[in-house]
C-alpha atoms as a PDB file:
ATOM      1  CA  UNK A   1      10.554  -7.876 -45.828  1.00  0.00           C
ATOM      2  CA  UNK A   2       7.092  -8.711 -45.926  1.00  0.00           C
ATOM      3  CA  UNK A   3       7.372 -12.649 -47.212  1.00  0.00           C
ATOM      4  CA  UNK A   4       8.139 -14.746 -45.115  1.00  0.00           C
ATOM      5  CA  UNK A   5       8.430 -17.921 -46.920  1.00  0.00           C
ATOM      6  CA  UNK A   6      11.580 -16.354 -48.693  1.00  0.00           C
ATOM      7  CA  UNK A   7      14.578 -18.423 -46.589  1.00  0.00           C
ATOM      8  CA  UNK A   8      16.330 -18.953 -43.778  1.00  0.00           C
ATOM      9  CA  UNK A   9      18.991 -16.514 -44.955  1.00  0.00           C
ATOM     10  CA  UNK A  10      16.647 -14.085 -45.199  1.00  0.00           C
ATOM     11  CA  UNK A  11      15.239 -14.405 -41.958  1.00  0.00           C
ATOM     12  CA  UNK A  12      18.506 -14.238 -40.043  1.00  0.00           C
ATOM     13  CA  UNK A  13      18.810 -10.696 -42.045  1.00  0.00           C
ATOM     14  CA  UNK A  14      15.712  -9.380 -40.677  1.00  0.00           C
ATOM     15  CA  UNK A  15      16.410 -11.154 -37.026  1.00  0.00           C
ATOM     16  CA  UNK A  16      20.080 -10.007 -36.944  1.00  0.00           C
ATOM     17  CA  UNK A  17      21.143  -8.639 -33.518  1.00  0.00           C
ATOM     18  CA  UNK A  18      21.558  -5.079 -32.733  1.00  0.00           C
ATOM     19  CA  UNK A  19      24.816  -3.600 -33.073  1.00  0.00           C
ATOM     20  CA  UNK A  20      25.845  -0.135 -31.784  1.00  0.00           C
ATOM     21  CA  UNK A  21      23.038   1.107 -30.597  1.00  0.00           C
ATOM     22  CA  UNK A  22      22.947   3.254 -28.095  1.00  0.00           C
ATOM     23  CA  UNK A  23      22.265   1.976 -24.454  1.00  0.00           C
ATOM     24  CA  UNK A  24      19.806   4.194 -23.841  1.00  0.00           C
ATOM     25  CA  UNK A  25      17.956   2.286 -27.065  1.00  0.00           C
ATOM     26  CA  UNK A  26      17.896  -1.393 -25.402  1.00  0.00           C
ATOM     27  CA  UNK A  27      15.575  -0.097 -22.605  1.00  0.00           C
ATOM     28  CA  UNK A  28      11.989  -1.458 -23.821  1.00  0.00           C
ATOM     29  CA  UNK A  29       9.827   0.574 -21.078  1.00  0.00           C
ATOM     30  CA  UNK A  30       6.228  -0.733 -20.500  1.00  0.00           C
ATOM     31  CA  UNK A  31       3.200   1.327 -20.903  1.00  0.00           C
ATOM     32  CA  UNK A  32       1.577  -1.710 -18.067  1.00  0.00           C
ATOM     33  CA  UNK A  33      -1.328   1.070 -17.110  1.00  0.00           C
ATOM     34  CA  UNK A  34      -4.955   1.256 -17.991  1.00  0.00           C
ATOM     35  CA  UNK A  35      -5.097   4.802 -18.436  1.00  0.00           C
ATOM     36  CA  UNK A  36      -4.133   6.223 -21.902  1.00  0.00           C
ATOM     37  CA  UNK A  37      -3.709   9.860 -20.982  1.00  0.00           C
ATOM     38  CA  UNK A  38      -1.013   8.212 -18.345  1.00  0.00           C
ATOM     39  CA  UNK A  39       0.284   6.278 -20.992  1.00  0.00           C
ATOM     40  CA  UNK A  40       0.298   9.383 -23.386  1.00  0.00           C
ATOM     41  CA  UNK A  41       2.496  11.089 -20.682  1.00  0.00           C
ATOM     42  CA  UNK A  42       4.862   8.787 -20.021  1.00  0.00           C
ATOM     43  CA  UNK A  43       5.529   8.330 -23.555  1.00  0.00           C
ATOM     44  CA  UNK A  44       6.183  12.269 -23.933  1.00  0.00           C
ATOM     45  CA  UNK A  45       8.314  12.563 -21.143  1.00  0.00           C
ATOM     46  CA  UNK A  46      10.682   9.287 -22.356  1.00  0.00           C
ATOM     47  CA  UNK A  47      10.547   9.306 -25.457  1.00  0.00           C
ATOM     48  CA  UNK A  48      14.359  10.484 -26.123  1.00  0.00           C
ATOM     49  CA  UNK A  49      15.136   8.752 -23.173  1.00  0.00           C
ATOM     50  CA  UNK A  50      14.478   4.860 -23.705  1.00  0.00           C
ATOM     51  CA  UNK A  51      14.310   3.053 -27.230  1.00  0.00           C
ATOM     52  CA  UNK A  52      11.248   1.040 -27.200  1.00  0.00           C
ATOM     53  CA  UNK A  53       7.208   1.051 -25.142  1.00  0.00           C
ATOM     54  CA  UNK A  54       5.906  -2.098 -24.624  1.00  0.00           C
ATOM     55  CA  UNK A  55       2.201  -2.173 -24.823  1.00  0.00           C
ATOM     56  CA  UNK A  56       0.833  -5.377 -22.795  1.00  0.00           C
ATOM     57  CA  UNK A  57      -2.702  -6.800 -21.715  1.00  0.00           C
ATOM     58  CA  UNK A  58      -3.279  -4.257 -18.988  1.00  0.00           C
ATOM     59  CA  UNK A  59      -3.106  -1.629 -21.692  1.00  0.00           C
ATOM     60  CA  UNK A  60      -4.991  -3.629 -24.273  1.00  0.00           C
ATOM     61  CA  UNK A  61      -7.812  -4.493 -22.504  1.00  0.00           C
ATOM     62  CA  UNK A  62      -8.632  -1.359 -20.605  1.00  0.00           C
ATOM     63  CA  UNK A  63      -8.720  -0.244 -23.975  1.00  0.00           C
ATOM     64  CA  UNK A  64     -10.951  -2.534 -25.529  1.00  0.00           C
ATOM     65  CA  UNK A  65     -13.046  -2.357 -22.017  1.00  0.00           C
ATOM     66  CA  UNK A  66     -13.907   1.242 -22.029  1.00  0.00           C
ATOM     67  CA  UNK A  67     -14.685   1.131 -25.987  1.00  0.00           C
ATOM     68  CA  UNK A  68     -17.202  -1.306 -25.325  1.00  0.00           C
ATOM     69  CA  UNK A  69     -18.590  -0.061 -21.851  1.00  0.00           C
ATOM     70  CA  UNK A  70     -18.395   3.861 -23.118  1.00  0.00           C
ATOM     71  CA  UNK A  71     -19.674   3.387 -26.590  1.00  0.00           C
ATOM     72  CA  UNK A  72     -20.330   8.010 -26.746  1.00  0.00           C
ATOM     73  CA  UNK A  73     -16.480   8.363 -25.512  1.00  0.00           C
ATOM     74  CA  UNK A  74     -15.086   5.807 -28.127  1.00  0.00           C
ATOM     75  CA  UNK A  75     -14.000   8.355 -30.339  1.00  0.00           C
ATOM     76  CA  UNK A  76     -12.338  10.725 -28.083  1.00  0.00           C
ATOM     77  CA  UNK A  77     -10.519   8.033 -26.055  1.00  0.00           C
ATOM     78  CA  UNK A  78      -9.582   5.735 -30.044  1.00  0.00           C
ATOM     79  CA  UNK A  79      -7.898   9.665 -30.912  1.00  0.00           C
ATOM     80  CA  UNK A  80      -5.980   9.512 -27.761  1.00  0.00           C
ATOM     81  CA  UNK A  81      -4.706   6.155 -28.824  1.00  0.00           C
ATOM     82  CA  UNK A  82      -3.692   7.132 -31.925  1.00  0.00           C
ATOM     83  CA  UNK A  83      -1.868   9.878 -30.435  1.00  0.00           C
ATOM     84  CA  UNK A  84       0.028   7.808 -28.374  1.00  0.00           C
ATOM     85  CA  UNK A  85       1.181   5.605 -31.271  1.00  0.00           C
ATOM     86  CA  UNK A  86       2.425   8.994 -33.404  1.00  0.00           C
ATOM     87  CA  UNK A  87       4.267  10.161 -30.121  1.00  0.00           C
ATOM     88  CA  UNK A  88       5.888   6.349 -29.962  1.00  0.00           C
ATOM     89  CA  UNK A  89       6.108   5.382 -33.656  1.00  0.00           C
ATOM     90  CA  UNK A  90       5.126   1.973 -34.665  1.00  0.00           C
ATOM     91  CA  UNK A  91       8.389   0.713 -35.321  1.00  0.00           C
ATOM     92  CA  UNK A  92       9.257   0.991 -31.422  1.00  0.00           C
ATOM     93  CA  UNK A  93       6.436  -0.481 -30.477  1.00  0.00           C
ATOM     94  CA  UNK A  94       6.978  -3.873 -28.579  1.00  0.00           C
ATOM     95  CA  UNK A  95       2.812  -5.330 -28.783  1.00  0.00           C
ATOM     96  CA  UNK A  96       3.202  -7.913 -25.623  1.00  0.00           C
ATOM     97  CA  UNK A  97       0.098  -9.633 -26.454  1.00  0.00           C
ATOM     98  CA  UNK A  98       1.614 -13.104 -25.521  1.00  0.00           C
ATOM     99  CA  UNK A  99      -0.439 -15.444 -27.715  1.00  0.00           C
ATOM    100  CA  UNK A 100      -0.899 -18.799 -27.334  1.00  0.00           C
ATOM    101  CA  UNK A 101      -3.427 -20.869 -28.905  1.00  0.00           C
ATOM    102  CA  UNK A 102      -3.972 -23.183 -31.536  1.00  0.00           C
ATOM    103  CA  UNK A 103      -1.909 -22.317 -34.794  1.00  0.00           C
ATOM    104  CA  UNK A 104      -4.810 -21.233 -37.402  1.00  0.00           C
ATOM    105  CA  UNK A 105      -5.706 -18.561 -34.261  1.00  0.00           C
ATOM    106  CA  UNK A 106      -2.437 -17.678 -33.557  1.00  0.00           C
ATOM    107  CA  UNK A 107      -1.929 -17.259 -37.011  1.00  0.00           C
ATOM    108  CA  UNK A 108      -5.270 -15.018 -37.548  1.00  0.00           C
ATOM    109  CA  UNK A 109      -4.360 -12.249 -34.389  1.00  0.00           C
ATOM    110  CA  UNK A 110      -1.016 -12.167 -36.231  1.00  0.00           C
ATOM    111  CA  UNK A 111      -2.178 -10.947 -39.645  1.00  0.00           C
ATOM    112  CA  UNK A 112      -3.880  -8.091 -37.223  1.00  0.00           C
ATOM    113  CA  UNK A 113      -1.291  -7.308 -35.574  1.00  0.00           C
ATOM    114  CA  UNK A 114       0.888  -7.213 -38.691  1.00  0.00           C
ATOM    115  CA  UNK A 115      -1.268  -4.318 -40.043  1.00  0.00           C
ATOM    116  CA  UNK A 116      -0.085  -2.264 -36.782  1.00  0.00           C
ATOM    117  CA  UNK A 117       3.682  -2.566 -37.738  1.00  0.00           C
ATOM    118  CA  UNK A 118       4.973  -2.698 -34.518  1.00  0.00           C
ATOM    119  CA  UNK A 119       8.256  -3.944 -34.012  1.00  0.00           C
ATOM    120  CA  UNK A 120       8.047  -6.869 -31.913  1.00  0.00           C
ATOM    121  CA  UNK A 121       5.013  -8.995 -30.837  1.00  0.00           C
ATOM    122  CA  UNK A 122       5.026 -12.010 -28.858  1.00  0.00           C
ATOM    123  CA  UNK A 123       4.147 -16.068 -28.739  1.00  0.00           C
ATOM    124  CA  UNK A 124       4.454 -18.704 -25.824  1.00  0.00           C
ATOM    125  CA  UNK A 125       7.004 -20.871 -27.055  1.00  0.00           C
ATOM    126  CA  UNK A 126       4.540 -23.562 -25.280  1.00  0.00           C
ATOM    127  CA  UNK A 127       2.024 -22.644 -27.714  1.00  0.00           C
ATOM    128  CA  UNK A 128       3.981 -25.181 -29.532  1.00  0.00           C
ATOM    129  CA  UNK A 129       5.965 -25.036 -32.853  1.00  0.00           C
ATOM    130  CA  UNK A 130       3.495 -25.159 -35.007  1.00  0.00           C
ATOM    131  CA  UNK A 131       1.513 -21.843 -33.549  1.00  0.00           C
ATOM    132  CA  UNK A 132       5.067 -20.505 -33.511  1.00  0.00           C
ATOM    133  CA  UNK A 133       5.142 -20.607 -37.152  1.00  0.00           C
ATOM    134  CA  UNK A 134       2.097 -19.654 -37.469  1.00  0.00           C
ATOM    135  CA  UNK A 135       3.186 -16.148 -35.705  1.00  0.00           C
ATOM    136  CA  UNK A 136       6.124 -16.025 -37.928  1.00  0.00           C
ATOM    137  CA  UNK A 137       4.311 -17.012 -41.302  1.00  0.00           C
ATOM    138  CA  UNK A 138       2.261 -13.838 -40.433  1.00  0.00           C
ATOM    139  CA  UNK A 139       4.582 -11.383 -38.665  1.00  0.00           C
ATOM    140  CA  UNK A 140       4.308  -8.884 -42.020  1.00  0.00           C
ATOM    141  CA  UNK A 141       7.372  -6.345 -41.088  1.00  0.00           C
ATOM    142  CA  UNK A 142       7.247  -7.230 -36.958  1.00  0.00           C
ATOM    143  CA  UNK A 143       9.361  -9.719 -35.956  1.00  0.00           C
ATOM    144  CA  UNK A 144       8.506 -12.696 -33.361  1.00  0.00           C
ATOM    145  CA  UNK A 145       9.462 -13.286 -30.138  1.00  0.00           C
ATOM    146  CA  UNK A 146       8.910 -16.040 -27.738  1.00  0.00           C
ATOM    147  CA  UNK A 147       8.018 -16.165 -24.388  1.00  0.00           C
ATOM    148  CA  UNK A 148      10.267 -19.190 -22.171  1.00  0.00           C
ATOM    149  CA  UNK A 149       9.865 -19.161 -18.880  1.00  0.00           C
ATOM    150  CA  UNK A 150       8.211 -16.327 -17.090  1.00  0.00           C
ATOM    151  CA  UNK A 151      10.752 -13.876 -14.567  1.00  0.00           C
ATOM    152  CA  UNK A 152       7.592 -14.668 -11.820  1.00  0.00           C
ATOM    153  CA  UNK A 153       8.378 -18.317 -11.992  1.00  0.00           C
ATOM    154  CA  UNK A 154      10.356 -19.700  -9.012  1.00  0.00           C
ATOM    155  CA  UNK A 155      12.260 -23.012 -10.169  1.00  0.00           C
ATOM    156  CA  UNK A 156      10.043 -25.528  -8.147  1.00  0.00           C
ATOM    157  CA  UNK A 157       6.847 -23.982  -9.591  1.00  0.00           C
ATOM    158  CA  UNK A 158       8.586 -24.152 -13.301  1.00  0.00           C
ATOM    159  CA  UNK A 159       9.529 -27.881 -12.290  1.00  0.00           C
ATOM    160  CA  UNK A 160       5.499 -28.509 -11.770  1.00  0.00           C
ATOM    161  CA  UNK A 161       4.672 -26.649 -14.407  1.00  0.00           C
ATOM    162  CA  UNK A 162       6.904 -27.662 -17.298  1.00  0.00           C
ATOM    163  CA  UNK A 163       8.991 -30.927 -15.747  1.00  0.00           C
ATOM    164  CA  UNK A 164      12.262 -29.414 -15.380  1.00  0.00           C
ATOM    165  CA  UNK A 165      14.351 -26.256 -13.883  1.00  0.00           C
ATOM    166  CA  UNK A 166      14.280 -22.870 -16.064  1.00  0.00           C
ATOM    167  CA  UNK A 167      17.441 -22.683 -16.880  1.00  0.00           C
ATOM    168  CA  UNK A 168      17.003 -26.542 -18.591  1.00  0.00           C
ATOM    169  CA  UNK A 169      13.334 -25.509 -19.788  1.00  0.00           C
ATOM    170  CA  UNK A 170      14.551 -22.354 -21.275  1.00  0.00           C
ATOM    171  CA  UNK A 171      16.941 -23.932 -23.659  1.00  0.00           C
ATOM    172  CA  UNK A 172      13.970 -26.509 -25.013  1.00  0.00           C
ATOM    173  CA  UNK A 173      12.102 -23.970 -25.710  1.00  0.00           C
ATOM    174  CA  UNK A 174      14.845 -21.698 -27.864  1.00  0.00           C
ATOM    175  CA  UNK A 175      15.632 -24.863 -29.781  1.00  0.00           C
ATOM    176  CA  UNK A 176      12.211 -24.758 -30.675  1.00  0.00           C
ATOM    177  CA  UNK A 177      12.035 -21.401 -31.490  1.00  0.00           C
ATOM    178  CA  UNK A 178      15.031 -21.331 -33.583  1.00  0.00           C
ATOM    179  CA  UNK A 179      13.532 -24.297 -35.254  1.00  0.00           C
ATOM    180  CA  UNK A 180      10.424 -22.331 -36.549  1.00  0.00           C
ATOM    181  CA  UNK A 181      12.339 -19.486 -37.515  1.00  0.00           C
ATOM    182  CA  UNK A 182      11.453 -17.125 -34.181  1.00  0.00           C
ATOM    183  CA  UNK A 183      13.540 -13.841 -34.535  1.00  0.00           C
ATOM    184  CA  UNK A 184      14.317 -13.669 -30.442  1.00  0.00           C
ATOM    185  CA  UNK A 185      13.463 -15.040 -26.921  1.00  0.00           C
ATOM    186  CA  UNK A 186      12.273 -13.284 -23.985  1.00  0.00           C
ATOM    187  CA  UNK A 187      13.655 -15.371 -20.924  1.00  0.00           C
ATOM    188  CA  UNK A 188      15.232 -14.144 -17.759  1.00  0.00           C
ATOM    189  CA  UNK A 189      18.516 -12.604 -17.433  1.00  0.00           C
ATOM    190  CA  UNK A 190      19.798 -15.491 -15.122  1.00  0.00           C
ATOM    191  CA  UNK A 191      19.303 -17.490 -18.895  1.00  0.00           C
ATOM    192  CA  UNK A 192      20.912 -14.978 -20.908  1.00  0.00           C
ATOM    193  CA  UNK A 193      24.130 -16.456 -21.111  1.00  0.00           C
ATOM    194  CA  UNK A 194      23.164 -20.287 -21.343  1.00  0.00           C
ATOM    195  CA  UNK A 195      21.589 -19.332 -24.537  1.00  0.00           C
ATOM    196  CA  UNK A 196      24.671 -17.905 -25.148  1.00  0.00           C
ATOM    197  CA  UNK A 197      26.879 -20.547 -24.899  1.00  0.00           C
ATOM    198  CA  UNK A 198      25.354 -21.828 -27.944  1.00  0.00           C
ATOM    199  CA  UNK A 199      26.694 -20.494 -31.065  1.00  0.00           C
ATOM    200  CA  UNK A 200      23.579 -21.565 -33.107  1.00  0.00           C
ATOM    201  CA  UNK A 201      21.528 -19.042 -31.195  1.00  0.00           C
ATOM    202  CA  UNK A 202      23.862 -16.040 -31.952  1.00  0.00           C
ATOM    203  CA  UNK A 203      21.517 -14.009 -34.221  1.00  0.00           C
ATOM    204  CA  UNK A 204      18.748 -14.386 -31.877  1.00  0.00           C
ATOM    205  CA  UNK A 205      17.756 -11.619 -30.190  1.00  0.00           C
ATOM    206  CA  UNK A 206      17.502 -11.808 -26.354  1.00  0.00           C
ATOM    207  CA  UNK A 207      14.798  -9.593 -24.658  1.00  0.00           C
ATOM    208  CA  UNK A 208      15.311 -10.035 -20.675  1.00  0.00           C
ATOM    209  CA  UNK A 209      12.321  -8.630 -18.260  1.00  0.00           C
ATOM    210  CA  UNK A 210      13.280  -9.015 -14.599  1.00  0.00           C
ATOM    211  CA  UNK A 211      16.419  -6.934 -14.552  1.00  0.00           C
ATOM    212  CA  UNK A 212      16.462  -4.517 -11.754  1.00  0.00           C
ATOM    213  CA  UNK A 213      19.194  -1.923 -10.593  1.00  0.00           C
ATOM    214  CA  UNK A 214      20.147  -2.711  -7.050  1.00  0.00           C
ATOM    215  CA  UNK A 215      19.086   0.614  -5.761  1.00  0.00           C
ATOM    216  CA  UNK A 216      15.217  -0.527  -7.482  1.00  0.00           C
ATOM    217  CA  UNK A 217      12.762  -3.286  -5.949  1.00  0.00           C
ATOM    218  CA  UNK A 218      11.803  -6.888  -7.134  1.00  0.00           C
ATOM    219  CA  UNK A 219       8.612  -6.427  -7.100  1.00  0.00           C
ATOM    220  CA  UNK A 220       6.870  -9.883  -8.367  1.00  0.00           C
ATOM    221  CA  UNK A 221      10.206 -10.267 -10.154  1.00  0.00           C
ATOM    222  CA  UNK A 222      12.001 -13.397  -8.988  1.00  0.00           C
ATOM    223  CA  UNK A 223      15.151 -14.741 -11.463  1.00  0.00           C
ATOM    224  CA  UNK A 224      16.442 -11.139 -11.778  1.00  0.00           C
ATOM    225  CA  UNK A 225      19.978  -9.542 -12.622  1.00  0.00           C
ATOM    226  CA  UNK A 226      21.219  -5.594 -12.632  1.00  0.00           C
ATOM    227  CA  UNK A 227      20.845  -4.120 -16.220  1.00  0.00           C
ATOM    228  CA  UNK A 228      24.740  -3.962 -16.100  1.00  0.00           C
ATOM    229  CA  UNK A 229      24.574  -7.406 -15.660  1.00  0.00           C
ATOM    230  CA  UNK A 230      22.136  -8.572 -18.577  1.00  0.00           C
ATOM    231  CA  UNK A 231      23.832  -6.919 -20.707  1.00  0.00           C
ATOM    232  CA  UNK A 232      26.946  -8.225 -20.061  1.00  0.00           C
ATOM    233  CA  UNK A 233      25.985 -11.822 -20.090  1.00  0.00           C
ATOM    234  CA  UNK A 234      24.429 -11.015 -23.962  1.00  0.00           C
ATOM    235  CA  UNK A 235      20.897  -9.665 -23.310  1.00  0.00           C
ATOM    236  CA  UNK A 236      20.310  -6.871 -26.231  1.00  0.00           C
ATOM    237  CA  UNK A 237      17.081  -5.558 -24.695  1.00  0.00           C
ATOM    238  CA  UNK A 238      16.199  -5.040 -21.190  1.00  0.00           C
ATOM    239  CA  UNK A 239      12.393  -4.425 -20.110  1.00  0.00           C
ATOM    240  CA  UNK A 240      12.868  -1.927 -17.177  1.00  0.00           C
ATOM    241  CA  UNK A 241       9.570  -0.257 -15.839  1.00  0.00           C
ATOM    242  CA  UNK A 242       9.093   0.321 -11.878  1.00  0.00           C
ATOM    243  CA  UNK A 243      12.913   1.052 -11.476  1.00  0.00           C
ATOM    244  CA  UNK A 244      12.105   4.089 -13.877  1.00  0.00           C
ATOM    245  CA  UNK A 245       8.202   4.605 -13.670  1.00  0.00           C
ATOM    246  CA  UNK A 246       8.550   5.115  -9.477  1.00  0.00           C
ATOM    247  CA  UNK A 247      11.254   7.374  -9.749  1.00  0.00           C
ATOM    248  CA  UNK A 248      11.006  10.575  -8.377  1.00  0.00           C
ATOM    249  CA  UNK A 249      12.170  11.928 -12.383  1.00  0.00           C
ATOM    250  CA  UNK A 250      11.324   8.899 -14.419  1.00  0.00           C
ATOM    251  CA  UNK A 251      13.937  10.862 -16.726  1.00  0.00           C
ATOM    252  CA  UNK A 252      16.729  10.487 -13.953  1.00  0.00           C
ATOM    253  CA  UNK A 253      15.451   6.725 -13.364  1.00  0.00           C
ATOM    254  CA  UNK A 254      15.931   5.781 -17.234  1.00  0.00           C
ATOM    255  CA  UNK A 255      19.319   7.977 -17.631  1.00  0.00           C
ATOM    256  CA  UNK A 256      20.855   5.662 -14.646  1.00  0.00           C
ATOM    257  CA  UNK A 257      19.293   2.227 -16.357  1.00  0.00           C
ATOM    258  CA  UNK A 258      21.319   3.346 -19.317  1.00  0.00           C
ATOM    259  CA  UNK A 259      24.652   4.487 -17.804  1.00  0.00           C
ATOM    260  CA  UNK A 260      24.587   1.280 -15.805  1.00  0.00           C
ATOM    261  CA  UNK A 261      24.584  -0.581 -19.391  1.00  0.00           C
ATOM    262  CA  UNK A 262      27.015   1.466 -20.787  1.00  0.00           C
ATOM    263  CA  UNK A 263      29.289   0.446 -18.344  1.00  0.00           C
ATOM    264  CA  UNK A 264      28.723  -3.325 -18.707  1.00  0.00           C
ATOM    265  CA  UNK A 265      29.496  -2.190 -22.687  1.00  0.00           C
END
C-alpha cells in the first residue's frame, strides 16, 4: 500500500496487529554494534531464531563514519552492508532512526528511508503531530512507529522533562499518534496495558524495549517487565538484545526469550 492519503480504513489494514505468529517472531533483536562483520554474524547465527533486527544509530553512524573517514574501503565495507540486509531481508528490518525534527525534514529522511523498505522506522511522538504525519505521509510500504517515553527514563526525570509521570505522558502521546494515523507505539512494558485499556488503541501495534528475563540484567533499562510479562499485558513485539547477545549461545538465549512468551500465550 504505497498511498497513504487513501483512508483511515485503509490504514488500520496495513497497521492491523499481529495474529498467530510465532513467539519466536515478536523478538525484534538489535544489531546496537558498530562493526558490520559483527553485525553480519549475529544476523547468520539468529536469523531462524528471532523475527525482526533492529538497526539503530550506533549501527548507522559507524557506518556512515568509516565511509567518510575510509573513502578506499567504502566499497568493500557498502558490500558487507548489503550482505547483511540479503541475510535479514528488508521486510524484517526495524530502521530505529528515531527522528525528530521539524515536519518538511522529517518528512524528507522518510521518503529515504521508504526506498529501503524496511518494516518499521521510527518518530518521537514529541516531534509533534505534524512531523508525525509527515513520517506517515511518507512511510511508502514501512509503517510508523512512535517513540513515548524512553525505558531509561526514571519517573521524576520524565516529570522534568515532559510535566507529568510516564505512565500519564505515555497515553498523551498515543492519542496523538493515533490522531495522525501512527501504525504503533514503542513505550515501556510497565505502559503496555494502560494503552490497553483503551479500546480505540486496539489495532495499534505495541513495540516494548526494556523487557528483561529475570535470569538477564537491567542494564540502563529502568521501567522493565519479563518477556512473559509484556506479552501478557498486550505487547506484540519485544526488543530483547543483552539477555540474548551475552549469552553464552545467543541461540539458547533467544530460544528461552521465546518459550518464556509462549507461555504468557
Amino acid at each position: 500500500m504505497k498511498n497513504l492519503t487513501i483512508g483511515l480504513n485503509a490504514r488500520k489494514e496495513v497497521a492491523m496487529r499481529p495474529k498467530n505468529i510465532e513467539p519466536k517472531d515478536r523478538i525484534i533483536l538489535p544489531l546496537d554494534m558498530s562493526n558490520v562483520r559483527s553485525a553480519f554474524i549475529l544476523a547468520e547465527k539468529l536469523k531462524n531464531h528471532v523475527g525482526i533486527f533492529k538497526i539503530g544509530l550506533e549501527f548507522i553512524y559507524s557506518t556512515i563514519g568509516f565511509m567518510m573517514t575510509n573513502p578506499t574501503g567504502a566499497a568493500a565495507y557498502f558490500s558487507e552492508v548489503s550482505r547483511l540486509i540479503e541475510i535479514v531481508g528488508p521486510r524484517r528490518i526495524f530502521l530505529d532512526g528515531k527522528f525528530d525534527d521539524i515536519p518538511n525534514t522529517i518528512a524528507e529522511a522518510s521518503r529515504a528511508v521508504a526506498t529501503m523498505k524496511p518494516m518499521f522506522f521510527n518518530v518521537h511522538a514529541s516531534a509533534g503531530i505534524e512531523s508525525i504525519r509527515a513520517a506517515v505521509k511518507n512511510r511508502g510500504e514501512s509503517m510508523v512507529l512512535g517513540v513515548t517515553v524512553l525505558t531509561s527514563i526514571e519517573p521524576d526525570e520524565c516529570i522534568s522533562i515532559f510535566g507529568s509521570y510516564p505512565g500519564s505522558k505515555v497515553l498523551d502521546f498515543v492519542g496523538m499518534l493515533e490522531k495522525a494515523q501512527a501504525h504503533g507505539v514503542i513505550c515501556s512494558p510497565k505502559e503496555v496495558a494502560l494503552i490497553r485499556e483503551n479500546s480505540c488503541y486496539d489495532q495499534m501495534t505495541l513495540v516494548t524495549p526494556g523487557t528483561r528475563p529475570t535470569w538477564a540484567s537491567t542494564n540502563d533499562q529502568k521501567r522493565v517487565m519479563t518477556p512473559r510479562e509484556a506479552i501478557k499485558a498486550g505487547a506484540d513485539y519485544i526488543v530483547c538484545g543483552r539477555p540474548i547477545t551475552n549469552y553464552a549461545d545467543p541461540v539458547e538465549g533467544a530460544k528461552l526469550v521465546a518459550g518464556e512468551m509462549e507461555e504468557a500465550s
